[in-house]
N, C-alpha and C. Protein backbone atom coordinates (compact mmCIF):
# COMPACT_ATOMS: atom_id res chain seq x y z
N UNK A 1 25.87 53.20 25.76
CA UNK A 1 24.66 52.40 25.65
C UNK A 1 24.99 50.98 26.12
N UNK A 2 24.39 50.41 26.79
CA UNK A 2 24.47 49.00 27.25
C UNK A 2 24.21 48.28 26.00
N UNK A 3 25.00 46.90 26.57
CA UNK A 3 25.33 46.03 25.34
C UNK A 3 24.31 45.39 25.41
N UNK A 4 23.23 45.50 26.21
CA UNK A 4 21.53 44.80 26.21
C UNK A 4 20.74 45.05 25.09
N UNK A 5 20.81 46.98 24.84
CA UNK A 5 20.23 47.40 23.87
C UNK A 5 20.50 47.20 22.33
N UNK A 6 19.68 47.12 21.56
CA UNK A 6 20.16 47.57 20.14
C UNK A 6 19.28 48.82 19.27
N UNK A 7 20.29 49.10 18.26
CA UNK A 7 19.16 50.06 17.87
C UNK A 7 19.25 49.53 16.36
N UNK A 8 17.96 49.64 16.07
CA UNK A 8 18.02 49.52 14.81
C UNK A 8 18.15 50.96 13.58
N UNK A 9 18.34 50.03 12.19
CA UNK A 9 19.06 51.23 11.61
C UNK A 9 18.20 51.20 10.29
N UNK A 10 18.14 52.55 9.77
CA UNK A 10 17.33 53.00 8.85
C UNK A 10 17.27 53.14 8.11
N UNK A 11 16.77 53.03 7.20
CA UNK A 11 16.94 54.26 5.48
C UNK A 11 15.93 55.00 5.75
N UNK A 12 15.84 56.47 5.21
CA UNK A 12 14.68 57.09 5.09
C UNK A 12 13.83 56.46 3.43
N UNK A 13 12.53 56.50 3.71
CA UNK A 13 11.77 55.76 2.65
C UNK A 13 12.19 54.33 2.34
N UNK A 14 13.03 53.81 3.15
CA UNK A 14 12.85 52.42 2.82
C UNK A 14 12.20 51.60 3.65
N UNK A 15 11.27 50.93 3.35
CA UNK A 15 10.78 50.10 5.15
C UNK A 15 11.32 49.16 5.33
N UNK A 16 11.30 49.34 6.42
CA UNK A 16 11.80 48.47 7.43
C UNK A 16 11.74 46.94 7.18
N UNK A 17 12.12 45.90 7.57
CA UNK A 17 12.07 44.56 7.26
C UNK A 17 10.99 44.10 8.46
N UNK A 18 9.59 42.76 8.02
CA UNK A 18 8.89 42.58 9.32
C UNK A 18 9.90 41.79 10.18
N UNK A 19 9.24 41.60 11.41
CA UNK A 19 9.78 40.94 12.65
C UNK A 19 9.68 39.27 11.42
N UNK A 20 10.64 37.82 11.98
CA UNK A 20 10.26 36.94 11.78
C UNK A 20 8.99 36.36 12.72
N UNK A 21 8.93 35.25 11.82
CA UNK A 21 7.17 35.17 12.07
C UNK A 21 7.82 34.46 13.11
N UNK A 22 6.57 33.68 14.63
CA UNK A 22 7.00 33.01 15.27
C UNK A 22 7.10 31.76 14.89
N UNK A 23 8.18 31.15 15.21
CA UNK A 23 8.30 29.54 14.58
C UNK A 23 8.85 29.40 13.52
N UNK A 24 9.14 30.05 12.87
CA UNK A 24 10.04 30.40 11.53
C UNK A 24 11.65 29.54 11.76
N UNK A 25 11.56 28.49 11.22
CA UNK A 25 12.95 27.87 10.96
C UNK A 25 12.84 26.56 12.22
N UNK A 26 12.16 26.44 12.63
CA UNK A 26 11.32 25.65 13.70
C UNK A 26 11.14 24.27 12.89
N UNK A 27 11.84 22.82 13.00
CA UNK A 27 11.61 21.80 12.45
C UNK A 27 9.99 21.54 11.99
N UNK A 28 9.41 21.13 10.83
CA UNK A 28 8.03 20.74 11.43
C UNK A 28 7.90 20.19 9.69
N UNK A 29 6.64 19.40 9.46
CA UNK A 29 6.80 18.38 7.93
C UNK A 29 6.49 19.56 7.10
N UNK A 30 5.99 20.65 7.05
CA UNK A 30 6.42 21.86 5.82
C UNK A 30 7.26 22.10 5.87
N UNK A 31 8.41 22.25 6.53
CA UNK A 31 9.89 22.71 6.71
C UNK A 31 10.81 21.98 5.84
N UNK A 32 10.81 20.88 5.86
CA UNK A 32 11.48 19.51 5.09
C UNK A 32 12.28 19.89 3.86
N UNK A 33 13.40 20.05 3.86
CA UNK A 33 13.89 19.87 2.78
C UNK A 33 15.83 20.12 2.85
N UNK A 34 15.80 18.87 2.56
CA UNK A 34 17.74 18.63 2.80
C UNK A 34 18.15 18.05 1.76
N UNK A 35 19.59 18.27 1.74
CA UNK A 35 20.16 17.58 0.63
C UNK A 35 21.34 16.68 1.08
N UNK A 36 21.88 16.30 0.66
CA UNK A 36 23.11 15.39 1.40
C UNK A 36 23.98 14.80 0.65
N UNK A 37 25.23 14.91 -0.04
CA UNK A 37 26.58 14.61 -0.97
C UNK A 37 27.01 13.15 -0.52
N UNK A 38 27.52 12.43 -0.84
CA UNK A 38 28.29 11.20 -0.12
C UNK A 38 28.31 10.16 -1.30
N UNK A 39 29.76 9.75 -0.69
CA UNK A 39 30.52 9.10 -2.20
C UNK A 39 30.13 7.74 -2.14
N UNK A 40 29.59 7.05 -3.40
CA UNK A 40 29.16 6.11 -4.11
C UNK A 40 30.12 5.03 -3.50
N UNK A 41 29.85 4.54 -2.42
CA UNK A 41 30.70 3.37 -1.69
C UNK A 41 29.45 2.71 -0.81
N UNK A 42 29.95 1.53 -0.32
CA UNK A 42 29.23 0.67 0.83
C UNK A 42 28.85 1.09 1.77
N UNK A 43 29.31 2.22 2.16
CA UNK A 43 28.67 2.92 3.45
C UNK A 43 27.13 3.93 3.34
N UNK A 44 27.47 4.34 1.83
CA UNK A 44 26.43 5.46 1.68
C UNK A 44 24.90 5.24 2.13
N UNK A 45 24.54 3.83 1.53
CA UNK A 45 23.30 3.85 2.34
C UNK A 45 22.88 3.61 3.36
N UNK A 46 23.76 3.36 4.73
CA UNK A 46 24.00 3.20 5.69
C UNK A 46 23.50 4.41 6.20
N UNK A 47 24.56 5.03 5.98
CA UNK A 47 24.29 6.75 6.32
C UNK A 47 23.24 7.37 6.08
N UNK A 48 23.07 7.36 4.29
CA UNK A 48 21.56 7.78 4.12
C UNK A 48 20.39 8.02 4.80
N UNK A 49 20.50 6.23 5.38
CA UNK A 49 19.31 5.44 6.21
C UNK A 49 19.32 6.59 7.31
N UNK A 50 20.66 6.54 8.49
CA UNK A 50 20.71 7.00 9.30
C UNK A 50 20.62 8.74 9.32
N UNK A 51 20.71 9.42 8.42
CA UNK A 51 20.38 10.48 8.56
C UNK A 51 18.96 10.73 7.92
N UNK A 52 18.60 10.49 7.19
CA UNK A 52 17.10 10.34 6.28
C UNK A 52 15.97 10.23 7.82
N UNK A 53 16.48 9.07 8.96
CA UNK A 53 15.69 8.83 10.36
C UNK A 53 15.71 9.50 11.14
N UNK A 54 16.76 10.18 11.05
CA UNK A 54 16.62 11.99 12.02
C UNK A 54 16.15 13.13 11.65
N UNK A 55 15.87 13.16 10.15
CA UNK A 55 15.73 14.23 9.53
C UNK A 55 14.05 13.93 9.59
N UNK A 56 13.78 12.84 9.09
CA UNK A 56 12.01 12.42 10.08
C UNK A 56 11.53 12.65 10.78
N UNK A 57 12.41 11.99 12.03
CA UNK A 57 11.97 12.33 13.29
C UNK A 57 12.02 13.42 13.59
N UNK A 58 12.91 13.82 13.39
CA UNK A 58 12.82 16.20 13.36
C UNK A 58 11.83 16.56 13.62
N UNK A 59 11.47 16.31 12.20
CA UNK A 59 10.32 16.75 11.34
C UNK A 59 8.75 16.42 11.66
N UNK A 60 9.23 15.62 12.55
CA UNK A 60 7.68 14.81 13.50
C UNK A 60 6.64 14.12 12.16
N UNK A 61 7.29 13.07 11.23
CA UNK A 61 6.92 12.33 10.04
C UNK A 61 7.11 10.98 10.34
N UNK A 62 6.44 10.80 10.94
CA UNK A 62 6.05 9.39 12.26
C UNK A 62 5.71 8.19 11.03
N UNK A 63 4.02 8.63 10.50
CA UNK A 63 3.99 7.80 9.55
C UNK A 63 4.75 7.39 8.06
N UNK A 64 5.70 8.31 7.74
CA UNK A 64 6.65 7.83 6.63
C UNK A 64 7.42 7.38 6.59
N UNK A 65 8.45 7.60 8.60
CA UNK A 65 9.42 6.98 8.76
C UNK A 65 9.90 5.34 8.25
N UNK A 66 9.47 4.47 8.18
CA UNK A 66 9.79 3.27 7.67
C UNK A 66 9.76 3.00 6.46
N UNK A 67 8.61 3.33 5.57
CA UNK A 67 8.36 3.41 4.30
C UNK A 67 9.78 4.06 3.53
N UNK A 68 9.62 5.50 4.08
CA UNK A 68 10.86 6.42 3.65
C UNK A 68 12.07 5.42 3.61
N UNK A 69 12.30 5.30 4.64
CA UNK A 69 13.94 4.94 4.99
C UNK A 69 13.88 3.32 4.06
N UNK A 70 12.91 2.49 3.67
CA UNK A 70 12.96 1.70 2.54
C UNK A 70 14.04 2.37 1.32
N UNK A 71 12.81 3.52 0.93
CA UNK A 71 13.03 3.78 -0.15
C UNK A 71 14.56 4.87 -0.23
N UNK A 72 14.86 5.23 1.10
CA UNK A 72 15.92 6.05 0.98
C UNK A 72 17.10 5.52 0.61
N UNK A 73 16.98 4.08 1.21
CA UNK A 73 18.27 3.11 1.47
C UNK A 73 18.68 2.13 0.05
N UNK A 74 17.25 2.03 -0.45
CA UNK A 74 17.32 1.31 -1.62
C UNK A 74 17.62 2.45 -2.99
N UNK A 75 17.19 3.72 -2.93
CA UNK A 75 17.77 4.55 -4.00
C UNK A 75 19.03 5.27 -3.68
N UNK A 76 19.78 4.88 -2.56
CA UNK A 76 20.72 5.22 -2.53
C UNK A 76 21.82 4.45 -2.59
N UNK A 77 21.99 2.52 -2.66
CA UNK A 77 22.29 2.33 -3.19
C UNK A 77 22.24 1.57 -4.90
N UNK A 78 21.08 1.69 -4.92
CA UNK A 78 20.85 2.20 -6.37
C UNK A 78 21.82 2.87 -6.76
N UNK A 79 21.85 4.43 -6.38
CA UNK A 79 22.78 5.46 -7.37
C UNK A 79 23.88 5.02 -6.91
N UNK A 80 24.22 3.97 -6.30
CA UNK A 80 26.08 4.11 -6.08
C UNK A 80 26.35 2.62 -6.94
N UNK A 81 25.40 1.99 -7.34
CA UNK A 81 25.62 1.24 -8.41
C UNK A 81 26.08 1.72 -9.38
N UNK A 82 24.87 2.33 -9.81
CA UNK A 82 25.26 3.45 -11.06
C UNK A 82 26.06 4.57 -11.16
N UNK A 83 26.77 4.34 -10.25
CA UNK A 83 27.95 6.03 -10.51
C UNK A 83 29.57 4.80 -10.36
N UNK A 84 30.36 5.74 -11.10
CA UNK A 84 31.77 5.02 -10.87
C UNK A 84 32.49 5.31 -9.54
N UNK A 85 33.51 4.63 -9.13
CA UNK A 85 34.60 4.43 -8.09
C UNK A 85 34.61 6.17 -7.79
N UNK A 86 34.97 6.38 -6.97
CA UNK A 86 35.19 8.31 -6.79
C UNK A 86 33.69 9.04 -7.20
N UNK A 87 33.12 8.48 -7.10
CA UNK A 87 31.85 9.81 -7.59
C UNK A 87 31.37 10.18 -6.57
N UNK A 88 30.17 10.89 -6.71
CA UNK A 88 29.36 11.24 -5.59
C UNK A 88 28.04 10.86 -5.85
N UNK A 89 27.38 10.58 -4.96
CA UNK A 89 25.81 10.36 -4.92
C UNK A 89 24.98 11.53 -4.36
N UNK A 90 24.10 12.48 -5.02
CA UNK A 90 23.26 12.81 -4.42
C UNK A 90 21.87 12.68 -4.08
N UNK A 91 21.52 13.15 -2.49
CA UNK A 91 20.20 12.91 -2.15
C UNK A 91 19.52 13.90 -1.24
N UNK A 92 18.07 13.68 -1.86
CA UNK A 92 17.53 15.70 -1.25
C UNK A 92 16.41 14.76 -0.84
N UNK A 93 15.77 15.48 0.48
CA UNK A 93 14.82 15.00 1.01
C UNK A 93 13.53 16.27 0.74
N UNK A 94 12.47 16.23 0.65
CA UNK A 94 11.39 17.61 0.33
C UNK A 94 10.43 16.74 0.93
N UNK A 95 9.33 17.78 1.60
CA UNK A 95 8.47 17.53 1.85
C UNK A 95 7.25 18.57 1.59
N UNK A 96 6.19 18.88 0.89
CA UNK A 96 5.14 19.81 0.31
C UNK A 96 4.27 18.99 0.31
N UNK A 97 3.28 20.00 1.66
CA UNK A 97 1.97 19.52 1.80
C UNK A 97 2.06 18.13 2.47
N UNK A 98 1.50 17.41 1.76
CA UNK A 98 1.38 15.67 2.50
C UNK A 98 1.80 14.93 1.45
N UNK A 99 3.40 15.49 1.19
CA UNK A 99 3.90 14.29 0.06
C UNK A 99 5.48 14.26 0.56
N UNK A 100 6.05 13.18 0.23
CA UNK A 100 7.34 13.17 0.86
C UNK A 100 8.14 12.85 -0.38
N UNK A 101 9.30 13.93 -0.95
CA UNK A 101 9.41 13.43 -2.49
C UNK A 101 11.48 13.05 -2.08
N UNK A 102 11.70 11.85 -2.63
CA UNK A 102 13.12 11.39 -2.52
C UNK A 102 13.61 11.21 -3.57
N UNK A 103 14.54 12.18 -3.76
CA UNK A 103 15.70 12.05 -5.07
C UNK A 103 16.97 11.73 -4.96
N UNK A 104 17.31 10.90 -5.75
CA UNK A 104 18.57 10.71 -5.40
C UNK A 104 19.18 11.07 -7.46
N UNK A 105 20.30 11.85 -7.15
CA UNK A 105 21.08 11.64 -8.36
C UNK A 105 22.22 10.60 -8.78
N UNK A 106 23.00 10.24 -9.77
CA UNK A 106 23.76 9.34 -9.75
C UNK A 106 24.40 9.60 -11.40
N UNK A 107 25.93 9.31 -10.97
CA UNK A 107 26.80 9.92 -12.30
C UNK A 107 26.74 9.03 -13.60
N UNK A 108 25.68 7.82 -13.58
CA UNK A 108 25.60 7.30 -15.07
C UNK A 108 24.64 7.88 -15.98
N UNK A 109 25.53 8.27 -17.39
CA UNK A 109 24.89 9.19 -18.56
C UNK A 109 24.01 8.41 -18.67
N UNK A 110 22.57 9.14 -19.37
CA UNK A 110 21.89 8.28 -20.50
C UNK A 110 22.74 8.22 -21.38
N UNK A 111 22.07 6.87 -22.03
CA UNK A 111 22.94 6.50 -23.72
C UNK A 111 22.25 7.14 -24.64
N UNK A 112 23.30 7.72 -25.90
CA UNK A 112 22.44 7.98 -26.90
C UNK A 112 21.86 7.43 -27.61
N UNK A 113 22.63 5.36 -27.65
CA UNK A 113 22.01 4.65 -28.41
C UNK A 113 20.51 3.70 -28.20
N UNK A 114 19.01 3.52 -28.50
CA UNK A 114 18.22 3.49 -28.22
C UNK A 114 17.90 2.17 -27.37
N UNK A 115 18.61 1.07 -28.20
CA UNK A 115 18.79 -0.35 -27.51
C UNK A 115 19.63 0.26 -26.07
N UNK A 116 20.58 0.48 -26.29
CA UNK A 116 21.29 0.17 -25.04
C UNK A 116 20.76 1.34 -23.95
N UNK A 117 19.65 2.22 -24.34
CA UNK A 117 19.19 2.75 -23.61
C UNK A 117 17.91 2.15 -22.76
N UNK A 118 17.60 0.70 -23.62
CA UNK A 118 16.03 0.81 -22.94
C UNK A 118 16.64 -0.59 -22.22
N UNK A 119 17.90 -1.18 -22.66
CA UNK A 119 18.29 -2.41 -21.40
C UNK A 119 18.85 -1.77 -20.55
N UNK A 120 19.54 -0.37 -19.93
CA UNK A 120 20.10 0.34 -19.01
C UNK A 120 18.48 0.63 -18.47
N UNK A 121 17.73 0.83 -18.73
CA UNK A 121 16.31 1.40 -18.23
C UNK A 121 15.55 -0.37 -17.61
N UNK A 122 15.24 -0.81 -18.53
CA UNK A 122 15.25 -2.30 -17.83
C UNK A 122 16.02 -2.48 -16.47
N UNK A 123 17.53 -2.57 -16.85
CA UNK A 123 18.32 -2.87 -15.36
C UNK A 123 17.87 -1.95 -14.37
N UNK A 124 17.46 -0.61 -14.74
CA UNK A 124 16.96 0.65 -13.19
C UNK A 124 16.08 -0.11 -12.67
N UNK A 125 15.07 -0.49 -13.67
CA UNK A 125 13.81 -1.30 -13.12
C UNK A 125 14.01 -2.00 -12.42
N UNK A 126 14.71 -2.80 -12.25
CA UNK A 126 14.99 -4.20 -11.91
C UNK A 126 15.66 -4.39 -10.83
N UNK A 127 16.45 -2.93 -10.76
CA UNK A 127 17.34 -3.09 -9.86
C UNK A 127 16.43 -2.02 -8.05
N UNK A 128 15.61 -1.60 -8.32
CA UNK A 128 14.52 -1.51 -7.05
C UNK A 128 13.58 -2.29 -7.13
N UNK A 129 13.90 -3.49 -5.91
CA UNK A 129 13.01 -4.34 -5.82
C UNK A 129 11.84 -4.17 -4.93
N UNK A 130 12.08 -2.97 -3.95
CA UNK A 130 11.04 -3.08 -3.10
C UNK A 130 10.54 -1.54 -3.72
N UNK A 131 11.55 -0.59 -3.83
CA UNK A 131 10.44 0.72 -3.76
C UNK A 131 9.17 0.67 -4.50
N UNK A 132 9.47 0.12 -5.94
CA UNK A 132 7.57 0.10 -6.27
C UNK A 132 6.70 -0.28 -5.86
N UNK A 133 6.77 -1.08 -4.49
CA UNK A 133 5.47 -1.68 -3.76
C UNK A 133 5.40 -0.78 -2.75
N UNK A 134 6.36 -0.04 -1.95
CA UNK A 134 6.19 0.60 -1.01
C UNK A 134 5.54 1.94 -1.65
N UNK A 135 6.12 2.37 -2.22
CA UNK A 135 5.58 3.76 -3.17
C UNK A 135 4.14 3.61 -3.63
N UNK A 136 3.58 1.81 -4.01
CA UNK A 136 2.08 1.97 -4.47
C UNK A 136 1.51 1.59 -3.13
N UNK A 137 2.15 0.73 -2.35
CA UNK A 137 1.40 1.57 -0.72
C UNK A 137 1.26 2.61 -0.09
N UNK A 138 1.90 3.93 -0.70
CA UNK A 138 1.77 5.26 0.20
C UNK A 138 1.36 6.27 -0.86
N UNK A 139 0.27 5.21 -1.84
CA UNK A 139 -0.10 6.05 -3.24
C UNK A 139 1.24 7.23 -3.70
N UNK A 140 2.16 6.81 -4.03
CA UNK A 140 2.79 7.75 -4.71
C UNK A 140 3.55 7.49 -6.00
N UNK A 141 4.39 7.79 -6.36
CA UNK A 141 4.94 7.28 -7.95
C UNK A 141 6.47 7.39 -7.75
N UNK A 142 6.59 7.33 -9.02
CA UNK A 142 8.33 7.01 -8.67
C UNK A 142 8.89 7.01 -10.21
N UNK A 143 9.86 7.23 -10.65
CA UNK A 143 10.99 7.29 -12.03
C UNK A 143 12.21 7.56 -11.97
N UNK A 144 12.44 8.05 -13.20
CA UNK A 144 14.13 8.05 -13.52
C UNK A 144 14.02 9.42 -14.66
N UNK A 145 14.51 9.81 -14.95
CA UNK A 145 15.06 10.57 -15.89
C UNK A 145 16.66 10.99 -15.95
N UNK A 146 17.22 11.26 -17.26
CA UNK A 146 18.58 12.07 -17.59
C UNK A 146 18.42 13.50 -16.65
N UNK A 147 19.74 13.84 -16.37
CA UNK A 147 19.75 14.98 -15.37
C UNK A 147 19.91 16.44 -16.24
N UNK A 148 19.37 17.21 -15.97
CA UNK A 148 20.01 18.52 -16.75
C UNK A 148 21.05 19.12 -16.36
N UNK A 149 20.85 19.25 -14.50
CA UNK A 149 22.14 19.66 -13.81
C UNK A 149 22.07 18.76 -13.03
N UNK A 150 23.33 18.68 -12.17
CA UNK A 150 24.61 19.42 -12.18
C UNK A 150 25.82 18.81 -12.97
N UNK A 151 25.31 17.60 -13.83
CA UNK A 151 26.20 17.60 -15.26
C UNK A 151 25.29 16.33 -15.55
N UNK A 152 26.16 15.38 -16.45
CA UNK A 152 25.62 14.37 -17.01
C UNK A 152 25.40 13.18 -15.67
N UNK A 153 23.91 12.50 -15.83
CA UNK A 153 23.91 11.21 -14.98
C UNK A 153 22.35 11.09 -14.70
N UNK A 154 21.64 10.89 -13.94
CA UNK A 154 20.30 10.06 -14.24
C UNK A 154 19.68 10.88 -12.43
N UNK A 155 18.63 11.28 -12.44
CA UNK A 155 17.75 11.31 -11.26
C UNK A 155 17.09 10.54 -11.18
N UNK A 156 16.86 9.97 -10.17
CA UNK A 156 15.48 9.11 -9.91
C UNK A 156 14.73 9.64 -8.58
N UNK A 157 13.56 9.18 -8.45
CA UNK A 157 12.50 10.05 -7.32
C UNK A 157 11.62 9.24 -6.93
N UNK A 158 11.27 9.05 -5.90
CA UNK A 158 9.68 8.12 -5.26
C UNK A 158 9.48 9.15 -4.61
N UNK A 159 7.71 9.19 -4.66
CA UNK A 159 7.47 10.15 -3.42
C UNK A 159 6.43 8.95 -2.70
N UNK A 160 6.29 9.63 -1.50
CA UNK A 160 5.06 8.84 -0.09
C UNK A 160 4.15 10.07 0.10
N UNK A 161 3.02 9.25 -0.12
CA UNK A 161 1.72 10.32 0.35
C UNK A 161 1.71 10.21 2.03
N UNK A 162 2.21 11.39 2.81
CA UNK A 162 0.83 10.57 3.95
C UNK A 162 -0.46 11.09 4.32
N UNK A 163 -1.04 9.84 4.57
CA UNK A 163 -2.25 10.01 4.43
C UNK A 163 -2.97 9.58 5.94
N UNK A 164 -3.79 10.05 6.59
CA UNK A 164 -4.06 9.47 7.41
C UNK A 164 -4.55 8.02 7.65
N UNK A 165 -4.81 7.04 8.41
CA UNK A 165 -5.51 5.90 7.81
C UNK A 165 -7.51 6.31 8.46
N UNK A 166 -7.99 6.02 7.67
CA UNK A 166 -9.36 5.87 7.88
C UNK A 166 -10.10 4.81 7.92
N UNK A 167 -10.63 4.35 9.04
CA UNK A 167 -11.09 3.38 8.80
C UNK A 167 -12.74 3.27 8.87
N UNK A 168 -13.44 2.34 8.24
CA UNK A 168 -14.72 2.30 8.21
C UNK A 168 -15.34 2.04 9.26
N UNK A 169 -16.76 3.17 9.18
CA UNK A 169 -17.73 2.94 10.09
C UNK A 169 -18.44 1.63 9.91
């Protein structure tokens, strides 16, 4: 048999698997969703930035590109504040529907004690100066919470709506 052909192979009573659809695995803003490891140093949001702007442009996410890469650059080093010397920072990019959601994780526990939990929550605050304006420009929201996995340390998230702009008749 020529090495052109293939044959496919069977079970009796089992069916067959469908063809993939066309376009299937094909960059496009439903597709969206990466993650990316990189250690809690001076470079990380550098990188972030720079891969967060390809992973956009991919994705043909024209209008989030700037907004995003704000908020990518600023929660990423965010979490390398908050994680110690040797850690890792993580950051996942998602995109569902017309929302663009950015997480970044970071290796500092919540405290158990209540004071020193709500001045560690103060300093998060404090310490993104721009994402809450960009985030209430692309109507979206943004927080922090304790992590469940992948061990002890804090998530935080902004998402960007996009939205088309409309303007009045």
């Amino acid at each position: 048999m020529p090495e052109s052909e293939t044959t496919a192979v069977t079970t009796p009573g089992v069916p067959e698997c469908p063809p993939p659809l066309p376009g299937l695995g094909e960059p496009s803003p439903g597709s969206l969703a990466y993650g990316l490891t990189l250690p809690a140093g001076l470079a990380g949001p550098a990188v972030a930035r720079e891969i967060a702007e390809l992973v956009l442009d991919v994705h043909e996410m024209e209008r989030l590109i700037d907004p995003a890469l704000v908020v990518v650059r600023e929660l990423v080093a965010y979490a390398c504040t908050f994680s110690g010397d040797g850690a890792d920072v993580h950051l996942a990019l998602r995109q569902r529907e017309d929302t663009l959601r950015v997480t970044v994780y970071d290796t500092h526990a919540a405290h158990p004690q209540p004071r020193l939990a709500a001045l560690c929550g103060e300093r998060r605050r404090s310490a993104l100066s721009r994402t809450p304006g960009v985030v209430a420009a692309h109507r979206g929201a943004w927080g922090f919470r304790a992590a469940q996995c992948p061990g002890a340390g804090t998530w935080t998230w902004a998402t960007l709506v996009d939205t088309p702009r409309s303007w009045a008749a």
